[in-house]
N, C-alpha and C. Protein backbone atom coordinates (compact mmCIF):
# COMPACT_ATOMS: atom_id res chain seq x y z
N UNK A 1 8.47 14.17 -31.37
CA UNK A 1 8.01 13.33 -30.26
C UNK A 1 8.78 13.71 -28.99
N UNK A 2 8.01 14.25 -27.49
CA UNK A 2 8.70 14.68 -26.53
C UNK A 2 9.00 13.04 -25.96
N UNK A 3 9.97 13.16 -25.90
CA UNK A 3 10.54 11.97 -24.68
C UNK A 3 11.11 12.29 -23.05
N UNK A 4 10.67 11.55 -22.10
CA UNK A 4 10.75 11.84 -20.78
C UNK A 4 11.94 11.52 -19.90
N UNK A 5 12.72 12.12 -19.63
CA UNK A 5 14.24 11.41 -18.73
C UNK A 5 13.88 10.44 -18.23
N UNK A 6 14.39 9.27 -18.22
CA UNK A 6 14.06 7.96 -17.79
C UNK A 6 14.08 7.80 -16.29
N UNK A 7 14.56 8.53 -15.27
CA UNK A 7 14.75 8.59 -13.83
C UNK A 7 13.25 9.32 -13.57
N UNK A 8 12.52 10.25 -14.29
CA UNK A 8 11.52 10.47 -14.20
C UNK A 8 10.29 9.37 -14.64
N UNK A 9 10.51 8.84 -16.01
CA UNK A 9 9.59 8.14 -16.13
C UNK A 9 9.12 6.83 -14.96
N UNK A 10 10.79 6.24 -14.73
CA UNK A 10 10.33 5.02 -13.67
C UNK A 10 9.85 5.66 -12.10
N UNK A 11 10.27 6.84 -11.55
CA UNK A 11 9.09 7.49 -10.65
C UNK A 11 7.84 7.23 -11.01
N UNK A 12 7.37 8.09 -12.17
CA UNK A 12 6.10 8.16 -12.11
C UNK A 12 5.60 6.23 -12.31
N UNK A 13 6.31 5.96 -12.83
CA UNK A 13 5.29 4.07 -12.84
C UNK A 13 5.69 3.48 -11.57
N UNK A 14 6.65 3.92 -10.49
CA UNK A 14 7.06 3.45 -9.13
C UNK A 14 5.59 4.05 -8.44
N UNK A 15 5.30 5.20 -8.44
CA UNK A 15 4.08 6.06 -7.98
C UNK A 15 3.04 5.37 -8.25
N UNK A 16 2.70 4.90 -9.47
CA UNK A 16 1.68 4.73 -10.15
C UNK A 16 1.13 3.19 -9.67
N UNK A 17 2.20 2.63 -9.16
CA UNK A 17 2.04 1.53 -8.59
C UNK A 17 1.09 1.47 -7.19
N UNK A 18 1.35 2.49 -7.00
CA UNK A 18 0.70 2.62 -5.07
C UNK A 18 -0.71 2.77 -4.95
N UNK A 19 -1.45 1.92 -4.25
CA UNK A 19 -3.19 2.61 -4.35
C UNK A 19 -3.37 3.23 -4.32
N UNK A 20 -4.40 3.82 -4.84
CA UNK A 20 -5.38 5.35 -5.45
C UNK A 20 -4.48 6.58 -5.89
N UNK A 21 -3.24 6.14 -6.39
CA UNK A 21 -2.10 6.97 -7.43
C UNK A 21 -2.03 6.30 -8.91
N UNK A 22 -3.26 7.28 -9.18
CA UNK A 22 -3.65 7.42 -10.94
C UNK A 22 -1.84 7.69 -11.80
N UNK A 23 -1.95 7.77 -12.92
CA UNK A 23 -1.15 8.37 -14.01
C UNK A 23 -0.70 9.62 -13.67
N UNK A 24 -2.38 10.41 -13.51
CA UNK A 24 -1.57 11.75 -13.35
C UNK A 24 -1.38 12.23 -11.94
N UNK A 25 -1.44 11.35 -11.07
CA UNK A 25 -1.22 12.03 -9.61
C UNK A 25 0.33 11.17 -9.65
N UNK A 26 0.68 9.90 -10.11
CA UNK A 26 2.03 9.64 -10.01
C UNK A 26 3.05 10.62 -10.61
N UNK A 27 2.32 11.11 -11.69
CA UNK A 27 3.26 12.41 -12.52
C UNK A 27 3.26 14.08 -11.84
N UNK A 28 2.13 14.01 -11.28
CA UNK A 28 1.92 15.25 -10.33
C UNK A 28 3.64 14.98 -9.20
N UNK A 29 3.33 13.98 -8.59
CA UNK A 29 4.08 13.72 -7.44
C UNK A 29 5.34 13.67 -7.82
N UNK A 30 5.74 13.16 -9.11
CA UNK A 30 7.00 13.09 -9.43
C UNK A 30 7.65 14.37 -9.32
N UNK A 31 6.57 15.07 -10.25
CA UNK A 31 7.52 16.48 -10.69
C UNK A 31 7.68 17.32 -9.59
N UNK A 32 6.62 17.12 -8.20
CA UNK A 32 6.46 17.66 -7.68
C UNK A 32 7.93 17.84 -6.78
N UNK A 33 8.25 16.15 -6.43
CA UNK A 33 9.64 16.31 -5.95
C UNK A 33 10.60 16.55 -6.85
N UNK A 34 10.37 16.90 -7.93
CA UNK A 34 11.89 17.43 -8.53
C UNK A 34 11.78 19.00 -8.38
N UNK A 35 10.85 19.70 -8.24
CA UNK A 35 11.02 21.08 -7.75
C UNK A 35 11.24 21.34 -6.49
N UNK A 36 11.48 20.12 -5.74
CA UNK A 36 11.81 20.40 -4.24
C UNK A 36 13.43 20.44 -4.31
N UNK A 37 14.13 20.90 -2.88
CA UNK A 37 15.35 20.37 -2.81
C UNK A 37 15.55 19.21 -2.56
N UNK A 38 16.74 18.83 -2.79
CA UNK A 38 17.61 17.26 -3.13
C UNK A 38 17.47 16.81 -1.15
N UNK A 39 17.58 17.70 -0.69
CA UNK A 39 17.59 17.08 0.99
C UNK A 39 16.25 15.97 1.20
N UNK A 40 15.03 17.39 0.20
CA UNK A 40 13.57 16.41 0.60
C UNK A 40 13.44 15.08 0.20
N UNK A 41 14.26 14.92 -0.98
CA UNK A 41 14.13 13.66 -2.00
C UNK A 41 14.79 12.45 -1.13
N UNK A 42 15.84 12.88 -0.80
CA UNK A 42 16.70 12.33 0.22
C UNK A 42 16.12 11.68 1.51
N UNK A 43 15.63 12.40 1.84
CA UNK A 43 14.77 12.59 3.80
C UNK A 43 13.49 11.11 3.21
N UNK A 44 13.00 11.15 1.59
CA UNK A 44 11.77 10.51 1.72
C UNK A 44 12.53 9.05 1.03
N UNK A 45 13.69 9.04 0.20
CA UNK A 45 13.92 7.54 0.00
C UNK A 45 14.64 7.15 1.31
N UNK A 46 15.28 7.68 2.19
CA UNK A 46 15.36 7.26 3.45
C UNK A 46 14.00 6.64 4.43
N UNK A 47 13.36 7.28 3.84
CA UNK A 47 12.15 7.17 5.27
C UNK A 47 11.66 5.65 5.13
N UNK A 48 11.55 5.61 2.98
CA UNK A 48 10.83 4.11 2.63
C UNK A 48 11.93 3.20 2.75
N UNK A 49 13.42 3.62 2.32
CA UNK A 49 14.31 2.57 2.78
C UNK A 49 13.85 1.70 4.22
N UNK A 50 14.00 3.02 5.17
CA UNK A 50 14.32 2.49 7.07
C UNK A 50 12.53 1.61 7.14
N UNK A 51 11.56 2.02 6.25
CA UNK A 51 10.31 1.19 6.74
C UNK A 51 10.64 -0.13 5.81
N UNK A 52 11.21 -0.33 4.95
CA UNK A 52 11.39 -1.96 5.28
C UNK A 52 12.33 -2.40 5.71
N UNK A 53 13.25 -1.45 6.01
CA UNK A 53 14.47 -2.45 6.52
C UNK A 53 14.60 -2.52 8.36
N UNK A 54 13.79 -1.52 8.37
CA UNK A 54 13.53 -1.17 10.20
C UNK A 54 12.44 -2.10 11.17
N UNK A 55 11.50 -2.65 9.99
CA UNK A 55 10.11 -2.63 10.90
C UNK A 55 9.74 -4.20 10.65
N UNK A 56 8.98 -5.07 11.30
CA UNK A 56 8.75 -6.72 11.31
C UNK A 56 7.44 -6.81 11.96
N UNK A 57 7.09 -7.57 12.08
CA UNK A 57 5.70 -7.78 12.83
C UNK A 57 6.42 -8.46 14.40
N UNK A 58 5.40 -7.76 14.89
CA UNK A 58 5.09 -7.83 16.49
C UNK A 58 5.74 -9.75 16.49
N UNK A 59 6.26 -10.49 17.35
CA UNK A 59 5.93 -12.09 17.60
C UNK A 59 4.75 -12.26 18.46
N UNK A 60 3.84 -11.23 19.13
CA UNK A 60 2.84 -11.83 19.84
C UNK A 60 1.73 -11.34 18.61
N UNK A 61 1.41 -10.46 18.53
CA UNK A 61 0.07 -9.75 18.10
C UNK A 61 0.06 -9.55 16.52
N UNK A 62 1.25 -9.62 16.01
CA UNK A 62 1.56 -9.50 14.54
C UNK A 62 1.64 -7.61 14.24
N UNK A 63 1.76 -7.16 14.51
CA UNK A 63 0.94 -5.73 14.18
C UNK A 63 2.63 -5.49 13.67
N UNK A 64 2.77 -4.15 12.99
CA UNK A 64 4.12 -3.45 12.55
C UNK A 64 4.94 -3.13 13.67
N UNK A 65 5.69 -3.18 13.70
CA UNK A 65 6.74 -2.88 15.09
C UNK A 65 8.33 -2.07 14.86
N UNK A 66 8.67 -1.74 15.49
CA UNK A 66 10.42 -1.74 15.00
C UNK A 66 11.29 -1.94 16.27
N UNK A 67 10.03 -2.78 17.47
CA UNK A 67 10.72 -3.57 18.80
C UNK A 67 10.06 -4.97 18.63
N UNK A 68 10.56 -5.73 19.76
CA UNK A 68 9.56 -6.97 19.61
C UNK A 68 10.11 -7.53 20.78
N UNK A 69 8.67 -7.61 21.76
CA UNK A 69 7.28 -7.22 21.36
C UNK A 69 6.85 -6.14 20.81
N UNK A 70 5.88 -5.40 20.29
CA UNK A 70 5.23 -4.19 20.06
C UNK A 70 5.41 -3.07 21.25
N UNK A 71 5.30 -2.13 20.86
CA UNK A 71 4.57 -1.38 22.34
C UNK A 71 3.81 -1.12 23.07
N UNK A 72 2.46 -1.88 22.40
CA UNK A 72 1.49 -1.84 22.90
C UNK A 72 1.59 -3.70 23.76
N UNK A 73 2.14 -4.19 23.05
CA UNK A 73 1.76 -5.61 23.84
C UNK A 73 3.14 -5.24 24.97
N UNK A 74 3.76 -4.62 24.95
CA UNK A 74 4.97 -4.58 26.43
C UNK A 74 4.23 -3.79 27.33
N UNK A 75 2.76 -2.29 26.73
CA UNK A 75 2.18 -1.64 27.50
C UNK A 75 1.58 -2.28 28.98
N UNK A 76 2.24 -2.43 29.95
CA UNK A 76 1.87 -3.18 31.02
C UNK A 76 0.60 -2.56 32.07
N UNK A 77 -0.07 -1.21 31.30
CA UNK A 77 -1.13 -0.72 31.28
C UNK A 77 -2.16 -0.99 30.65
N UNK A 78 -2.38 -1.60 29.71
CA UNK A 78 -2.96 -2.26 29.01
C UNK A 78 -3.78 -3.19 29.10
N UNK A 79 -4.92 -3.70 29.52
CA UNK A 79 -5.32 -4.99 29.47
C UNK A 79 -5.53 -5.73 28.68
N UNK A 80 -4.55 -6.66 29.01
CA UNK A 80 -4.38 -7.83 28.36
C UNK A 80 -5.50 -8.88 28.70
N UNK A 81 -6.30 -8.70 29.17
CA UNK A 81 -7.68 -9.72 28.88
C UNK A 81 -8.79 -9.14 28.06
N UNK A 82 -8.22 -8.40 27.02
CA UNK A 82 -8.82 -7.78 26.30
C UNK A 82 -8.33 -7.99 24.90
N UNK A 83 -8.35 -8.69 24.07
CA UNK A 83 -7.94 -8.98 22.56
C UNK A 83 -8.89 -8.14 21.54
N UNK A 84 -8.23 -7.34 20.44
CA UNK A 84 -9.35 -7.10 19.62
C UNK A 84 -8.56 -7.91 18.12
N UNK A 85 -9.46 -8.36 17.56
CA UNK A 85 -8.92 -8.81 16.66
C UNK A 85 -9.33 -7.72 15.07
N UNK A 86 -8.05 -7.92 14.54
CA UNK A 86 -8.46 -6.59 13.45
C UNK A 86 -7.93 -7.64 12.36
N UNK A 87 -8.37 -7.26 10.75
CA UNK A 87 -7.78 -7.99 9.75
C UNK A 87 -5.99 -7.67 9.24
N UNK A 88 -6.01 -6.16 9.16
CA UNK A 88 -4.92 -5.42 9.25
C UNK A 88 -4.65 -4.48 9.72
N UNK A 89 -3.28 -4.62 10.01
CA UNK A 89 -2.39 -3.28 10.67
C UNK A 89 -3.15 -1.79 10.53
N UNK A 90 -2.95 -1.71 9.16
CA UNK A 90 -3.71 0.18 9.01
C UNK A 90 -5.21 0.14 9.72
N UNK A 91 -5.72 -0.72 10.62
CA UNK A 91 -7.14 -1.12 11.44
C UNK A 91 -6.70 -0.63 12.61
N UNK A 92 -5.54 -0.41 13.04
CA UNK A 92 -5.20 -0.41 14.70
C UNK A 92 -5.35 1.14 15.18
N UNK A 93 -4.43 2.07 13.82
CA UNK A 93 -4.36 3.23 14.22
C UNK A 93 -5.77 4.05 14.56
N UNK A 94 -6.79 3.63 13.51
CA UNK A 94 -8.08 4.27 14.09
C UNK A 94 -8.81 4.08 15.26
N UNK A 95 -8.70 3.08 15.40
CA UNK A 95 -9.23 2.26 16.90
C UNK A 95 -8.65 2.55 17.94
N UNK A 96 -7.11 3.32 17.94
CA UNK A 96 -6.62 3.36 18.97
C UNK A 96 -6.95 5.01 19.27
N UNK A 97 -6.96 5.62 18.12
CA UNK A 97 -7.28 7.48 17.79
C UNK A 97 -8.67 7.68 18.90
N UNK A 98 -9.45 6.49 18.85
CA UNK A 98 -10.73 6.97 19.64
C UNK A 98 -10.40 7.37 20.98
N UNK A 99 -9.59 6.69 21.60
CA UNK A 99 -9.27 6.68 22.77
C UNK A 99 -10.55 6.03 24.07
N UNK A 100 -10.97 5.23 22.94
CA UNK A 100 -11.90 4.06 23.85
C UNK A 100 -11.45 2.84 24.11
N UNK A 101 -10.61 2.09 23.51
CA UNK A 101 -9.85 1.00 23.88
C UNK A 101 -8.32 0.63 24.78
N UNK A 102 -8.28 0.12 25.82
CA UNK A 102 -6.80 0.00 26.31
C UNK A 102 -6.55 -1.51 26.36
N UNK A 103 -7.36 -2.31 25.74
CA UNK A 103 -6.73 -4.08 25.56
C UNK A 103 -6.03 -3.79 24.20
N UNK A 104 -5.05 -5.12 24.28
CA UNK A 104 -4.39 -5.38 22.99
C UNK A 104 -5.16 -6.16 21.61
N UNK A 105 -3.98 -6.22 20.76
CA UNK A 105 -4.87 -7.11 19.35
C UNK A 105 -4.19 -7.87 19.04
N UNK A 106 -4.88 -8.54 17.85
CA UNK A 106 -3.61 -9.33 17.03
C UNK A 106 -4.42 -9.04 15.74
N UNK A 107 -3.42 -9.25 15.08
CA UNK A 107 -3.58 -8.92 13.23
C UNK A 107 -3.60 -9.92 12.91
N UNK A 108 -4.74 -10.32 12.09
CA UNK A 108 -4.63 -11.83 11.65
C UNK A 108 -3.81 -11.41 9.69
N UNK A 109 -3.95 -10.17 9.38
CA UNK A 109 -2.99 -9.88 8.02
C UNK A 109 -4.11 -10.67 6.96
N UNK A 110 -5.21 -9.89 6.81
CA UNK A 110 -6.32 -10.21 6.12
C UNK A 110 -7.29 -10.82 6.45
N UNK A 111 -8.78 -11.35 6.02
CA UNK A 111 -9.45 -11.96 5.89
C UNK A 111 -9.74 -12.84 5.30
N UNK A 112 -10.83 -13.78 5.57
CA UNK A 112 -10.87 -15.65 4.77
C UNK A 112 -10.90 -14.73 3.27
N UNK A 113 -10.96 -15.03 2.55
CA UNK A 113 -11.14 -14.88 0.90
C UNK A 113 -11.60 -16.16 0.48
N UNK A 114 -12.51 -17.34 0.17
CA UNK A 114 -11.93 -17.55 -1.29
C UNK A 114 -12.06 -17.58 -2.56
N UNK A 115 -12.76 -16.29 -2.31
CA UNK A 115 -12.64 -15.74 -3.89
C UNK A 115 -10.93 -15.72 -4.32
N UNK A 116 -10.56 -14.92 -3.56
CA UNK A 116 -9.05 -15.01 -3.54
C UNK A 116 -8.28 -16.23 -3.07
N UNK A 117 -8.66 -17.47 -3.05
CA UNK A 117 -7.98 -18.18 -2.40
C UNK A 117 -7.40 -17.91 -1.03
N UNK A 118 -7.76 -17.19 -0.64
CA UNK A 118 -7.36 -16.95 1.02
C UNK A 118 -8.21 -17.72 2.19
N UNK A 119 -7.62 -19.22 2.42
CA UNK A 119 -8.37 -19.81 3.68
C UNK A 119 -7.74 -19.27 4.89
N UNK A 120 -8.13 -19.87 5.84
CA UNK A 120 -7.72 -19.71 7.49
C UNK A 120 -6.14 -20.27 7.54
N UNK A 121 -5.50 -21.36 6.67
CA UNK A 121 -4.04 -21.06 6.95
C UNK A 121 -3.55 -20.31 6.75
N UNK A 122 -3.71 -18.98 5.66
CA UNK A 122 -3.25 -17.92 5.27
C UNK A 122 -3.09 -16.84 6.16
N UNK A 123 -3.88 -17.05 7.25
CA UNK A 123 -4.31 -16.15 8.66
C UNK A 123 -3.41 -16.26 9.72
N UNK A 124 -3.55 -14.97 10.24
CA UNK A 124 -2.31 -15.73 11.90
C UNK A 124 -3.68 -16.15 12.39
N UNK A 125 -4.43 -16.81 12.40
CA UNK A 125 -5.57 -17.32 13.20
C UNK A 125 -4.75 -18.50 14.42
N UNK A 126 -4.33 -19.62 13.83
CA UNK A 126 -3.55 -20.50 14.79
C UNK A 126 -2.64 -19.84 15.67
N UNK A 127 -1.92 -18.95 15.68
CA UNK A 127 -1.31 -17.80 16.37
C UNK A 127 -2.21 -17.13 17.43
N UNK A 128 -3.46 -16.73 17.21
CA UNK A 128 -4.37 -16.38 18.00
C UNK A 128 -4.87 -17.30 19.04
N UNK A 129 -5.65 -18.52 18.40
CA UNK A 129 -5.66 -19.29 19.25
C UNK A 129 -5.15 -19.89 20.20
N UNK A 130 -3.32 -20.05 20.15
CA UNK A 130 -2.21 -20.25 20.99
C UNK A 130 -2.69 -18.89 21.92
N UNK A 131 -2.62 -17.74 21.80
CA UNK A 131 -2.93 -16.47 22.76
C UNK A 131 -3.96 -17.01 23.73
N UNK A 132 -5.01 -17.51 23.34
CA UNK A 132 -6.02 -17.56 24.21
C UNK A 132 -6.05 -18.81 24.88
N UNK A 133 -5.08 -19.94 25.03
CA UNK A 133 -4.63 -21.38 25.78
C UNK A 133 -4.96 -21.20 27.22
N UNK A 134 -3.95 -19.80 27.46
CA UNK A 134 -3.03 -19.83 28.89
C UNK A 134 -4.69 -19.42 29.98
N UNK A 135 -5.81 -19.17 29.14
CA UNK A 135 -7.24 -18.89 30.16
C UNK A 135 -6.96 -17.31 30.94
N UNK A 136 -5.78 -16.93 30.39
CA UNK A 136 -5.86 -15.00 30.60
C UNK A 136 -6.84 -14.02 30.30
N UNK A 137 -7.56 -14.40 28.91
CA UNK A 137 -8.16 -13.78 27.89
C UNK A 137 -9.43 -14.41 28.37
N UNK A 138 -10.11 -12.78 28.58
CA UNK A 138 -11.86 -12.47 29.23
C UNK A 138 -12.76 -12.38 28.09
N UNK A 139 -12.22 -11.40 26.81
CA UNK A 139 -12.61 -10.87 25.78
C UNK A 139 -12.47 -11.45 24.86
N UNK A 140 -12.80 -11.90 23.77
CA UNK A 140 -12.37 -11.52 22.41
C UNK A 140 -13.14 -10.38 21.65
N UNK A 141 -12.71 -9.41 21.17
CA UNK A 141 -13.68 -8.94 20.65
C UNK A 141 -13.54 -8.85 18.65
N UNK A 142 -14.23 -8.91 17.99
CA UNK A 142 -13.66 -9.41 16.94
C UNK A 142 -14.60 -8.02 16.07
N UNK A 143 -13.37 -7.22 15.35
CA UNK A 143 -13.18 -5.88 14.75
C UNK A 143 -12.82 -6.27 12.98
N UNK A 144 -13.42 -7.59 12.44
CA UNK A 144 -13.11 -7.62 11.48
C UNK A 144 -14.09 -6.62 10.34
N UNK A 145 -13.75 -6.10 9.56
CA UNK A 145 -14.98 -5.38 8.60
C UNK A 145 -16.24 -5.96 8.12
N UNK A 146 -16.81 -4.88 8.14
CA UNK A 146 -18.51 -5.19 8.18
C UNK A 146 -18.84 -5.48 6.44
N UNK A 147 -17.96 -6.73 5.87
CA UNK A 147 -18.22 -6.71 4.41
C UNK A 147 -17.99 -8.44 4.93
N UNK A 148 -18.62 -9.10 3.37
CA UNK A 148 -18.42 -10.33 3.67
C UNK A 148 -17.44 -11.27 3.69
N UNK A 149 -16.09 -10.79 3.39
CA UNK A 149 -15.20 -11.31 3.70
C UNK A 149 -14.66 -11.30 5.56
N UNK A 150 -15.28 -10.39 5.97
CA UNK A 150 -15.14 -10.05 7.06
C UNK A 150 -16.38 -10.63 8.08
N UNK A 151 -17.32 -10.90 7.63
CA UNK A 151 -18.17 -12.01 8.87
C UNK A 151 -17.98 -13.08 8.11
N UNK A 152 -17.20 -13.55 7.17
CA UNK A 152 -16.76 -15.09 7.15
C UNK A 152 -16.17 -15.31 8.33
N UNK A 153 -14.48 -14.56 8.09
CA UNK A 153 -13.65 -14.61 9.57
C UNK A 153 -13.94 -14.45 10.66
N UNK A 154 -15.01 -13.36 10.86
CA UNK A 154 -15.45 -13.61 12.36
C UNK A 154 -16.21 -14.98 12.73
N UNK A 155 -17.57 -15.04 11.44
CA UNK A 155 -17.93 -16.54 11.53
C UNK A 155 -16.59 -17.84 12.33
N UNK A 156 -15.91 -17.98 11.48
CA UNK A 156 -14.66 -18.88 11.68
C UNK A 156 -14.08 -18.68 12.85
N UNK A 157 -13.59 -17.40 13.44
CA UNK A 157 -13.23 -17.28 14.61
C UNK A 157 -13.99 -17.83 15.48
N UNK A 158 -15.43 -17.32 15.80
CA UNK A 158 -16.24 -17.44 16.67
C UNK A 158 -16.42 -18.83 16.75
N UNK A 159 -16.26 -20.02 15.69
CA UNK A 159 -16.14 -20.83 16.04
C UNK A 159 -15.36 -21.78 16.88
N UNK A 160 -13.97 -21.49 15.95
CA UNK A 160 -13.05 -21.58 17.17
C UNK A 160 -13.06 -21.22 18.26
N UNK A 161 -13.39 -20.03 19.04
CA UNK A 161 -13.21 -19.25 19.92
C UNK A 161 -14.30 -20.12 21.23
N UNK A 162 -15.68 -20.52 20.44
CA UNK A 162 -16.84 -20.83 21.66
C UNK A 162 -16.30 -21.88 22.66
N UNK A 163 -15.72 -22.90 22.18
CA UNK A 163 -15.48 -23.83 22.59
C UNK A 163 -14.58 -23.43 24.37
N UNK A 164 -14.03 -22.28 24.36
CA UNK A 164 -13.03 -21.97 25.34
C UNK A 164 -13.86 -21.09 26.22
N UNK A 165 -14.94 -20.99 26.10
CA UNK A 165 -16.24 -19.91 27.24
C UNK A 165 -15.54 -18.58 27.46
N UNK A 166 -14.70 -17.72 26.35
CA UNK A 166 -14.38 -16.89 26.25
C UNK A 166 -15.50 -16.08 25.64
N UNK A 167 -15.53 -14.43 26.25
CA UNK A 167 -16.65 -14.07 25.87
C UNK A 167 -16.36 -12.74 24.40
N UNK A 168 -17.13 -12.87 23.25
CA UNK A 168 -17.26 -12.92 22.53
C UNK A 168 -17.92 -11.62 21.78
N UNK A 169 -16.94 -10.50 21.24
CA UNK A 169 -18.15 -9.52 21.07
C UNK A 169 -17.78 -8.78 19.76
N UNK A 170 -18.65 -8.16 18.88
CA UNK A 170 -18.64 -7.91 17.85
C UNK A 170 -18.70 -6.36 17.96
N UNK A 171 -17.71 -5.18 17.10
CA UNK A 171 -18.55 -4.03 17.04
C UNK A 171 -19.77 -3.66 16.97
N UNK A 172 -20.31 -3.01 17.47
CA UNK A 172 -21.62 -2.50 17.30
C UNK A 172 -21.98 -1.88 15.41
N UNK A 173 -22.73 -1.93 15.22
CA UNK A 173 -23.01 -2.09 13.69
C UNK A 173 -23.38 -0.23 13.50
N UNK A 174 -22.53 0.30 13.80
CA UNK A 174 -22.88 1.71 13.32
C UNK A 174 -21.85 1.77 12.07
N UNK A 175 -21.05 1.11 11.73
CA UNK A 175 -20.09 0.79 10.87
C UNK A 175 -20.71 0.33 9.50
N UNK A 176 -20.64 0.86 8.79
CA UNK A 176 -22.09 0.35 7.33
C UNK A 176 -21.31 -0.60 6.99
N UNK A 177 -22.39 -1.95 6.73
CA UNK A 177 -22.02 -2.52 5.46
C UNK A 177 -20.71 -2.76 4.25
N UNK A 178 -20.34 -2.95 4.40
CA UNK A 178 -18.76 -2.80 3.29
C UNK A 178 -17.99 -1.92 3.31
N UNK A 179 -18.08 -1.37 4.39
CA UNK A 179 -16.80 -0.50 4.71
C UNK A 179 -15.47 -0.68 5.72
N UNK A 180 -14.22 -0.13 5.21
CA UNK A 180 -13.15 -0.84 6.45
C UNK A 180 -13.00 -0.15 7.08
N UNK A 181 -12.12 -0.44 8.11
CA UNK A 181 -11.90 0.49 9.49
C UNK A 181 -10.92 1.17 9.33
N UNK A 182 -10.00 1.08 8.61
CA UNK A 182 -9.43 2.15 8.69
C UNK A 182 -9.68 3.36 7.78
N UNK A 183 -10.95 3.27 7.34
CA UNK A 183 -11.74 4.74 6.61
C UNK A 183 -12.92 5.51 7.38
N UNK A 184 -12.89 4.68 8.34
CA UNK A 184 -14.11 4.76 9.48
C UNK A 184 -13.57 6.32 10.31
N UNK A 185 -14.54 7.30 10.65
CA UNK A 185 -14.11 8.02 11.45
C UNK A 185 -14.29 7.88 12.87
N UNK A 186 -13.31 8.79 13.41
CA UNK A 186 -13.40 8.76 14.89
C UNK A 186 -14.22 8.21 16.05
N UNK A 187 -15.34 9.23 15.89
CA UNK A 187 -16.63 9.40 16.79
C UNK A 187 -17.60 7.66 16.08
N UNK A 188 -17.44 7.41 14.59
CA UNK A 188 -17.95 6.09 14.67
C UNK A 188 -17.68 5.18 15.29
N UNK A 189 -16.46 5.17 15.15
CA UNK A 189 -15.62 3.98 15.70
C UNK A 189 -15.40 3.44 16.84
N UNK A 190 -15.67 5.20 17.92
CA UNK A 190 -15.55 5.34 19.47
C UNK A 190 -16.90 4.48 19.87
N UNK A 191 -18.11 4.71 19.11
CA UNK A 191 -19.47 4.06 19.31
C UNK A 191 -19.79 2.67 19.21
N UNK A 192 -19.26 2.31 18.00
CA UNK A 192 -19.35 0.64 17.65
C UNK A 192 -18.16 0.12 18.94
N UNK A 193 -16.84 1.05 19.33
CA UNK A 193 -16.27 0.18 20.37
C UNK A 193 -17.15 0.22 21.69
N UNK A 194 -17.88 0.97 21.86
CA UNK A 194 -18.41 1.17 23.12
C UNK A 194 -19.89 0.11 23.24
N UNK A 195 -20.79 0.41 22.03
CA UNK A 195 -21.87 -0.38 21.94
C UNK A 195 -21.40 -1.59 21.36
N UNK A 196 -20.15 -2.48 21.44
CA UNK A 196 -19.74 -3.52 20.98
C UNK A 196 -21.05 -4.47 21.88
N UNK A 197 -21.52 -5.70 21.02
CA UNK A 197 -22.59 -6.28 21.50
C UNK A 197 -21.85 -8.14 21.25
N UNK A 198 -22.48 -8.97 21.93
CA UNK A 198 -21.89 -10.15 22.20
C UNK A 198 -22.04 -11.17 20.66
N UNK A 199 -21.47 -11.53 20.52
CA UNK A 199 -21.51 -12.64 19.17
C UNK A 199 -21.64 -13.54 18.89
């Protein structure tokens, strides 16, 4: 019976833990860094150390940060009467790749669920709403995914939101059906921000 060095085995089930890292891609990856040098191994439990011990959410917008505010909400280029609202963080980087948007966001850190038990307290939603008090905010535009957990929350937002004659707009639907944004490419994404239509 071959048995596996135990510093190897808990890699590969540390790996195996991570989305879309099967058995054998956690064991691929393992071995892979043991044929590297000890610097690389080094350079990468550093990197995951400093990302949790470095990084917090934004206090205005929620998004990942390792300042606070963000850099995009201190961007004083930026318009700020422009909110997009995204469910999560890994949503921002594509949206921002188009290079069609210069308003800020906030991360509400998921969508309603409750299949999952996930209502609107679970949401920075009340956080959002405080954003839009001060009558700064022209836009909302609401970038949640085109699946149904995702026009619940916009549903819910938009409710909240009417009451304040803030105006109200949804990506444009070139975005299929049950797919998220941060798998969305470029040139889609540049389109649904551009043909964003009112909600």
């Amino acid at each position: 019976m071959v048995t596996t060095a135990e510093p190897v085995t808990k890699l590969v089930e540390a790996f195996n833990k991570l989305p879309g890292i099967g058995p054998k891609s956690a064991q691929r990856l393992t071995y892979y860094l043991l044929s590297r040098p000890g610097e690389e191994a080094k350079a990468l439990a550093e990197a995951i150390l400093a990302l949790k011990e470095k990084t917090r959410l934004c206090s205005v917008c929620f998004y990942i940060t390792d300042c606070d505010p963000c850099r995009i909400c201190q961007d004083r280029e930026r318009d700020h009467s422009k909110i997009c609202v995204v469910e999560r963080p890994s949503d921002i980087p594509p949206l921002e790749r188009t290079g069609k948007y210069n308003g800020v966001y906030h991360v509400l850190h998921g969508p309603i669920s409750p299949a999952q038990g996930i209502g609107p307290g679970e949401l920075k939603a009340k956080e959002f709403l405080s954003r839009l008090q001060d009558g700064s905010v022209t836009e909302v535009i609401l970038a949640t995914n085109p699946n149904l957990e995702g026009e619940t929350t916009a549903m819910y937002l938009r409710r909240m939101i009417l009451p304040l004659g803030i105006r109200i707009t949804r990506l444009a639907r070139g975005l299929p059906f049950g797919a998220d944004l941060e798998y969305a490419d470029d040139m889609t994404l540049s389109q649904a921000l551009e043909d964003r239509q009112e909600f």
